[in-house]
Protein backbone atom coordinates (compact mmCIF):
# COMPACT_ATOMS: atom_id res chain seq x y z
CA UNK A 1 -0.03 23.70 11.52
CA UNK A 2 -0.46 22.07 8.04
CA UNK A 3 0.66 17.85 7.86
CA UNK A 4 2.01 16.47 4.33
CA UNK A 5 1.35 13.01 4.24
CA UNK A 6 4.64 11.01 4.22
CA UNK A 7 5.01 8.32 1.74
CA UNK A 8 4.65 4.81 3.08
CA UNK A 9 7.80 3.42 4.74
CA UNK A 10 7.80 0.14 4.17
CA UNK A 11 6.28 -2.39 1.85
CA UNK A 12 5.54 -6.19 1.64
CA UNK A 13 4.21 -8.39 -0.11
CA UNK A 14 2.90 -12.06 0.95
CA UNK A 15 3.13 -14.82 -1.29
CA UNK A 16 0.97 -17.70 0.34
CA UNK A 17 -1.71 -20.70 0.17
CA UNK A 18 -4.97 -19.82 0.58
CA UNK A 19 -4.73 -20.84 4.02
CA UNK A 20 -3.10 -18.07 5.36
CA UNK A 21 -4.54 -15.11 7.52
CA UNK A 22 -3.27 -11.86 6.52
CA UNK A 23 -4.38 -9.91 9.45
CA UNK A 24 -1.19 -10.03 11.38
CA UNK A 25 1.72 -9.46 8.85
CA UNK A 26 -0.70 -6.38 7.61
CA UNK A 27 -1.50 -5.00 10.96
CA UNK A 28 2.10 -4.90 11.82
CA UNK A 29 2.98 -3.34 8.42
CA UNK A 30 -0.14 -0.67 9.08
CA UNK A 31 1.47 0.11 12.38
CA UNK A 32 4.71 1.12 9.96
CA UNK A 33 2.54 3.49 7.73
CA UNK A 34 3.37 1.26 5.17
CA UNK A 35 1.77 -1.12 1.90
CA UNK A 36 0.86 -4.57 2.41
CA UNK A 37 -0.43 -6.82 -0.17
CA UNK A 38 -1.04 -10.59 0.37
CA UNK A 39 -0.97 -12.73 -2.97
CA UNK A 40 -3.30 -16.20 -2.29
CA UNK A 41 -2.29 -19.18 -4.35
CA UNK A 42 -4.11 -22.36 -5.01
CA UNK A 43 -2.19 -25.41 -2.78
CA UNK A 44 -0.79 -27.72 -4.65
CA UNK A 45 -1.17 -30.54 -2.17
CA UNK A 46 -5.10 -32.58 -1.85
CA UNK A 47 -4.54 -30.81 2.24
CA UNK A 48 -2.53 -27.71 1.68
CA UNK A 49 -0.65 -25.61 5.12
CA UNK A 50 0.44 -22.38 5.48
CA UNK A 51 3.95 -23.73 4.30
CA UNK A 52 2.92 -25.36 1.37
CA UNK A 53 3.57 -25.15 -2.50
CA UNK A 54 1.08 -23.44 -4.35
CA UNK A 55 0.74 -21.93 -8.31
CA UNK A 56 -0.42 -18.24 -8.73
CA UNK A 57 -1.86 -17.20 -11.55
CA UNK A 58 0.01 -15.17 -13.95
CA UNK A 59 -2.01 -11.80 -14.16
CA UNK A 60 -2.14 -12.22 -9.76
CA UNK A 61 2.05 -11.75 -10.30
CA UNK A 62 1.72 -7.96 -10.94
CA UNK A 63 1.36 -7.38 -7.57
CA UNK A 64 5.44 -7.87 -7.53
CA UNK A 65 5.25 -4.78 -9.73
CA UNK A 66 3.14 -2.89 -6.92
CA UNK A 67 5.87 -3.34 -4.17
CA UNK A 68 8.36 -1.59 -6.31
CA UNK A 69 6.33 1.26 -6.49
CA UNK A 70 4.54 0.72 -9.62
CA UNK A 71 0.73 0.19 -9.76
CA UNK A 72 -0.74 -2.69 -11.26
């Protein structure tokens, strides 16, 4: 019996501080066959959270590009 690989069923993409684990959200996603990619920004705040602002740097913003499908 011969097995194509399917292509992946679902995507995400993680925009975040630097604070945030990945592990779950992309275990969860690997459990799906699927892409995961976590963008880290820098906080904005002097203590930043999980929930806080945060600036990305421009070239880091392809990785919108790679959930549609497209590589970076």
């Amino acid at each position: 019996m011969r097995s194509t690989p399917r292509p992946p069923s679902d995507s995400a993409l993680s925009l975040a501080t630097e604070t945030m684990n990945h592990d779950y959200l992309y275990d969860l996603v690997g459990l799906k066959g699927g892409r995961y990619r976590g963008l880290q920004g820098r906080g904005v705040e002097t203590s930043p959270t999980i929930g806080s602002d945060f600036e990305a740097d421009v070239p880091h913003l392809r990785d919108l590009a790679w959930l549609h499908g497209d590589t970076p």
